[in-house]
Protein backbone atom coordinates (compact mmCIF):
# COMPACT_ATOMS: atom_id res chain seq x y z
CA UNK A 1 -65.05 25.94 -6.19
CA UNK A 2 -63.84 26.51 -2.82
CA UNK A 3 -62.57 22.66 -2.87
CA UNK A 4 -61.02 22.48 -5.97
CA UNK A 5 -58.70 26.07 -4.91
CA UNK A 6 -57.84 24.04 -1.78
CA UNK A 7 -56.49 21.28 -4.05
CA UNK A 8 -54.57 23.37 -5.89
CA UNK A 9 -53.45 25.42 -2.69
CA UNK A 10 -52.62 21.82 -1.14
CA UNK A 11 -51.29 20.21 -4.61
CA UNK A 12 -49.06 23.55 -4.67
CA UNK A 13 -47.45 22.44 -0.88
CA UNK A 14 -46.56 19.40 -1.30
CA UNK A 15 -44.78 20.45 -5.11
CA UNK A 16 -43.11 22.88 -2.95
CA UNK A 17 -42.20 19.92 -0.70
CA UNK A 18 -41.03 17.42 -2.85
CA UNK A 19 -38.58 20.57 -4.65
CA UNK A 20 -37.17 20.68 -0.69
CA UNK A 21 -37.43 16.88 -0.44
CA UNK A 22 -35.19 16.78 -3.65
CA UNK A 23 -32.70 19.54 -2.92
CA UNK A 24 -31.89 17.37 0.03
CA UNK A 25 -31.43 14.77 -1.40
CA UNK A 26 -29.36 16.03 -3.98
CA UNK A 27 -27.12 17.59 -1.40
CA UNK A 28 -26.99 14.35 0.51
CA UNK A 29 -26.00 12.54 -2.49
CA UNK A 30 -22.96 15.36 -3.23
CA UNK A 31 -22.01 14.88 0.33
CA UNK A 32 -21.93 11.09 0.48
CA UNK A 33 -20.04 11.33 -2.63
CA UNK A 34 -17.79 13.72 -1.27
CA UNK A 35 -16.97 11.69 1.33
CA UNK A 36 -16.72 8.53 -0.87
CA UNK A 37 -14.26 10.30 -2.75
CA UNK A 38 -12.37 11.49 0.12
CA UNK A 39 -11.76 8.35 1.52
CA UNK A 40 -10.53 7.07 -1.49
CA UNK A 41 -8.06 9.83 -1.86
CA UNK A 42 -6.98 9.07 1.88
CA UNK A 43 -6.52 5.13 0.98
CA UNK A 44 -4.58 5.63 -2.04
CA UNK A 45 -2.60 8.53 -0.52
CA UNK A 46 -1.62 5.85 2.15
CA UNK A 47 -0.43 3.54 -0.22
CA UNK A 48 1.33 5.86 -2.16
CA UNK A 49 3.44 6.91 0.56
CA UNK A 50 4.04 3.12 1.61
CA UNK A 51 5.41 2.70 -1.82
CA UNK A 52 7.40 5.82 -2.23
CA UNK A 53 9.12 4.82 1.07
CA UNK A 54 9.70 1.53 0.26
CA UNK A 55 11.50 2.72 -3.12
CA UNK A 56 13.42 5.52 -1.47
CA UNK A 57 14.61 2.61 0.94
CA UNK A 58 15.56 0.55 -2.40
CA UNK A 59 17.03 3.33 -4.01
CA UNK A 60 18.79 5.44 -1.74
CA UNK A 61 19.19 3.93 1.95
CA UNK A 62 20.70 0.35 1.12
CA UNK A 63 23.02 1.20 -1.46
CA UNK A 64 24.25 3.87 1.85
CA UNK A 65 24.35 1.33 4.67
CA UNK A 66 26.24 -1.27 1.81
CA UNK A 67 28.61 1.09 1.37
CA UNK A 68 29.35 1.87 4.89
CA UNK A 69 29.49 -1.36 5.79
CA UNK A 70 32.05 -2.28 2.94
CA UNK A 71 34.45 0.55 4.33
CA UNK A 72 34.73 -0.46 7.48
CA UNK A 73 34.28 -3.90 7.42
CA UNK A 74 36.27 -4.50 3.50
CA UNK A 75 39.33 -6.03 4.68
CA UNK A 76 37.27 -8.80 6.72
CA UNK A 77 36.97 -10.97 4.37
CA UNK A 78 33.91 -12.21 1.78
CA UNK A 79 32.12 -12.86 5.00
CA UNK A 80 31.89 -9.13 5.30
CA UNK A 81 31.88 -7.28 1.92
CA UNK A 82 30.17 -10.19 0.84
CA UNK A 83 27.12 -9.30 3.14
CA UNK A 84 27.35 -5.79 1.34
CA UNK A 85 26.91 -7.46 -1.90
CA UNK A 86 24.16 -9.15 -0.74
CA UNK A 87 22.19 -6.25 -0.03
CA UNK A 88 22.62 -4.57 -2.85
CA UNK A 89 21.09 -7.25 -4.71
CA UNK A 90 18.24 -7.79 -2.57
CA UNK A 91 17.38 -4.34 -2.77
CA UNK A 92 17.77 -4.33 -6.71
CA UNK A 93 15.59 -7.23 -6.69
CA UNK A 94 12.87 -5.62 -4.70
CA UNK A 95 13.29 -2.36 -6.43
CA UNK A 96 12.45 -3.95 -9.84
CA UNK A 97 9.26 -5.85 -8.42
CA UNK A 98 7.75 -2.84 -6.09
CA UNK A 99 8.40 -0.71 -8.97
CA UNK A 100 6.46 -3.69 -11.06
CA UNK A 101 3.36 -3.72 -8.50
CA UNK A 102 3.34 -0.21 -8.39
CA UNK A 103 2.70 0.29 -12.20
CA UNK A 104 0.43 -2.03 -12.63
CA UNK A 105 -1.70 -0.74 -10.03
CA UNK A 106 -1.32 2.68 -11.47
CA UNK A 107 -2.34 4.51 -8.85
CA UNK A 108 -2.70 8.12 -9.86
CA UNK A 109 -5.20 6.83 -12.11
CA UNK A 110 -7.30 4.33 -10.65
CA UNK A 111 -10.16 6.68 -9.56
CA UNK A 112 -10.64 7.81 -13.62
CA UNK A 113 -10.72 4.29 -14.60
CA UNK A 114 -14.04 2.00 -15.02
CA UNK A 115 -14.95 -0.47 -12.68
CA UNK A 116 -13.49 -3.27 -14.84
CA UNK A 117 -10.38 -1.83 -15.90
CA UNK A 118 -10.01 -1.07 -11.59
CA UNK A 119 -10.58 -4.12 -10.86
CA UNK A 120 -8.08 -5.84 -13.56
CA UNK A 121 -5.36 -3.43 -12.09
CA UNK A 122 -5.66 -4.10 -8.34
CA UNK A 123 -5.74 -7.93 -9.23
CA UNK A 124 -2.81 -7.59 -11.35
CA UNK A 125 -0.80 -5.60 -8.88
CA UNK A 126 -1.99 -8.13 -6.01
CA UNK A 127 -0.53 -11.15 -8.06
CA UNK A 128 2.39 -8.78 -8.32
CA UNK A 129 2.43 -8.08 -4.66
CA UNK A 130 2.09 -12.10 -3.97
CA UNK A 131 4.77 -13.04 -6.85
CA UNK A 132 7.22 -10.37 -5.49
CA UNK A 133 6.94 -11.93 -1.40
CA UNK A 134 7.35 -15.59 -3.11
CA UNK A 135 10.54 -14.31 -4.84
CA UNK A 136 12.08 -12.52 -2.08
CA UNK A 137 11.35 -15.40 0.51
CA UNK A 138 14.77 -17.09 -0.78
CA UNK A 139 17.57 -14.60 -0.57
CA UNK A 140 15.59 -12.48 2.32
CA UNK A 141 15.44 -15.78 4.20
CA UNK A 142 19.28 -15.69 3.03
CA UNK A 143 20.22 -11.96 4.31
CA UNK A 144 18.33 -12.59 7.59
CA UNK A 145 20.44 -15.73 8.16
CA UNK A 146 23.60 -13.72 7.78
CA UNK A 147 22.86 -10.95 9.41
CA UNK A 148 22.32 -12.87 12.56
CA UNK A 149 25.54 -14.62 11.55
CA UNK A 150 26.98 -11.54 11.64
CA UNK A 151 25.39 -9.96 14.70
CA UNK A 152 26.67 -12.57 16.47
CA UNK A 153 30.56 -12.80 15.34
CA UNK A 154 29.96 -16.08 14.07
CA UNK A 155 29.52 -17.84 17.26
CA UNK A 156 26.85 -19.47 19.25
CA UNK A 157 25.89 -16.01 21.21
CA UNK A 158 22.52 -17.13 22.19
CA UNK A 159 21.59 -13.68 23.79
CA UNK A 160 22.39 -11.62 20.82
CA UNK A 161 21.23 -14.04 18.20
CA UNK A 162 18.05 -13.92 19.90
CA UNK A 163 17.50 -10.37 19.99
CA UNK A 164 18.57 -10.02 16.00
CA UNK A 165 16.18 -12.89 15.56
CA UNK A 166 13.39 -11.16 17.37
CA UNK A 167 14.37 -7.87 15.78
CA UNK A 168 14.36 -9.26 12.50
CA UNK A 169 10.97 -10.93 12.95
CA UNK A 170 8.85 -7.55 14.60
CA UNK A 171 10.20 -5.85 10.89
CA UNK A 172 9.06 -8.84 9.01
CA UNK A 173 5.70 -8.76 10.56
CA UNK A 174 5.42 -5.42 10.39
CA UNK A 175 6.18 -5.53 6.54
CA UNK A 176 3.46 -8.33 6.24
CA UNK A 177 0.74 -6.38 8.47
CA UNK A 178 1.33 -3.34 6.06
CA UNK A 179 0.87 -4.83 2.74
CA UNK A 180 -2.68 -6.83 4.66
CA UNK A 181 -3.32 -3.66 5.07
CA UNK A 182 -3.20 -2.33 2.15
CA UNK A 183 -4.59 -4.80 0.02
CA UNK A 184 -7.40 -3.79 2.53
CA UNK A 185 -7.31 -0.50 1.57
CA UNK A 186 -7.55 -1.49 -2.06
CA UNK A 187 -10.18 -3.54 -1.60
CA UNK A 188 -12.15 -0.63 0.12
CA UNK A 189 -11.31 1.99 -3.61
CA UNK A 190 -12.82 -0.74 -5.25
CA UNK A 191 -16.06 -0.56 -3.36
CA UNK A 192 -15.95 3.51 -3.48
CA UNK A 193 -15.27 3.23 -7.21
CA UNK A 194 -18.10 1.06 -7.69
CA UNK A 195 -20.38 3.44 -5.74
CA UNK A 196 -19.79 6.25 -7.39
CA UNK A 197 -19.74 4.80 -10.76
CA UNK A 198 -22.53 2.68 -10.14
């Protein structure tokens, strides 16, 4: 008799244990999830700034600086107002196609969404991403060219052609690094969607 109310005494611990065992756990698994969600939140915050610059810059600051330009510089010829035009369309161009990638990624959303539909919209908006760098190689190959052109007065200024070049080139690389990055960062949602779906 004495056994069997020591089994139950001992049976009754380790219930008592595995309650505390599970209430861990359970708060573990809130916390990791917590986190998990967190982190997303931080990653697509990052890249929803990146993009709301980028338009802003689109929108607001080269329409600004092309018409600046164009009134001081109008009566210099196409060389000069021509530049201005230039701009403007480049930044049209790469308006439309950020604004492109940036839907189809649908950002706000992308936490609510199953895996699969995730997965189709980060691979869309990365062919979007690639498609848009492959279009804008041309005339921003084109507006880089002139600018130096321009820099340098339209002669053989080694020095200052130099420094636009390597100017020019730190921003390009910069640009490049950034979307790595974030196509890093998407990568990473995926992974936290997945967990916490999964």
């Amino acid at each position: 008799m004495s056994e069997q109310i020591l089994d139950l005494n001992e049976l009754q611990e380790l219930k008592e244990q595995f309650k505390l065992m599970d209430a861990k756990l359970e708060k573990q698994r809130i916390l990791n999830e917590m986190m998990l969600e967190k982190s997303m939140k931080e990653n697509l915050s990052h890249i929803e700034r990146w993009y709301q610059y980028r338009l802003r810059v689109c929108t607001f600051s080269a329409p600004v600086v092309s018409l600046i330009f164009f009134l001081k510089y109008y009566d210099q010829g196409i060389a000069y107002w021509g530049f201005c035009l230039m701009i403007m369309a480049v930044a049209l161009l790469e308006l439309y196609l950020d604004r492109r990638s940036y839907n189809a990624l649908n950002i706000s959303n992308l936490p609510n969404l199953s895996m699969t539909q995730a997965t189709e919209n980060v691979i869309r908006h990365k062919k979007y991403r690639s498609m848009s760098n492959w279009i804008l190689l041309i005339p921003g190959t084109a507006l880089v060219a002139w600018t130096i052109l321009l820099a340098s007065d339209f002669t053989w200024n080694l020095h200052i052609i130099a420094i636009t070049t390597f100017t020019l080139g730190i921003s390009i690389l910069f640009g490049l690094w950034q979307s790595k990055k974030n196509a890093k960062r998407l990568d990473e949602v995926l992974e936290q969607i997945e967990s916490m779906k999964g």
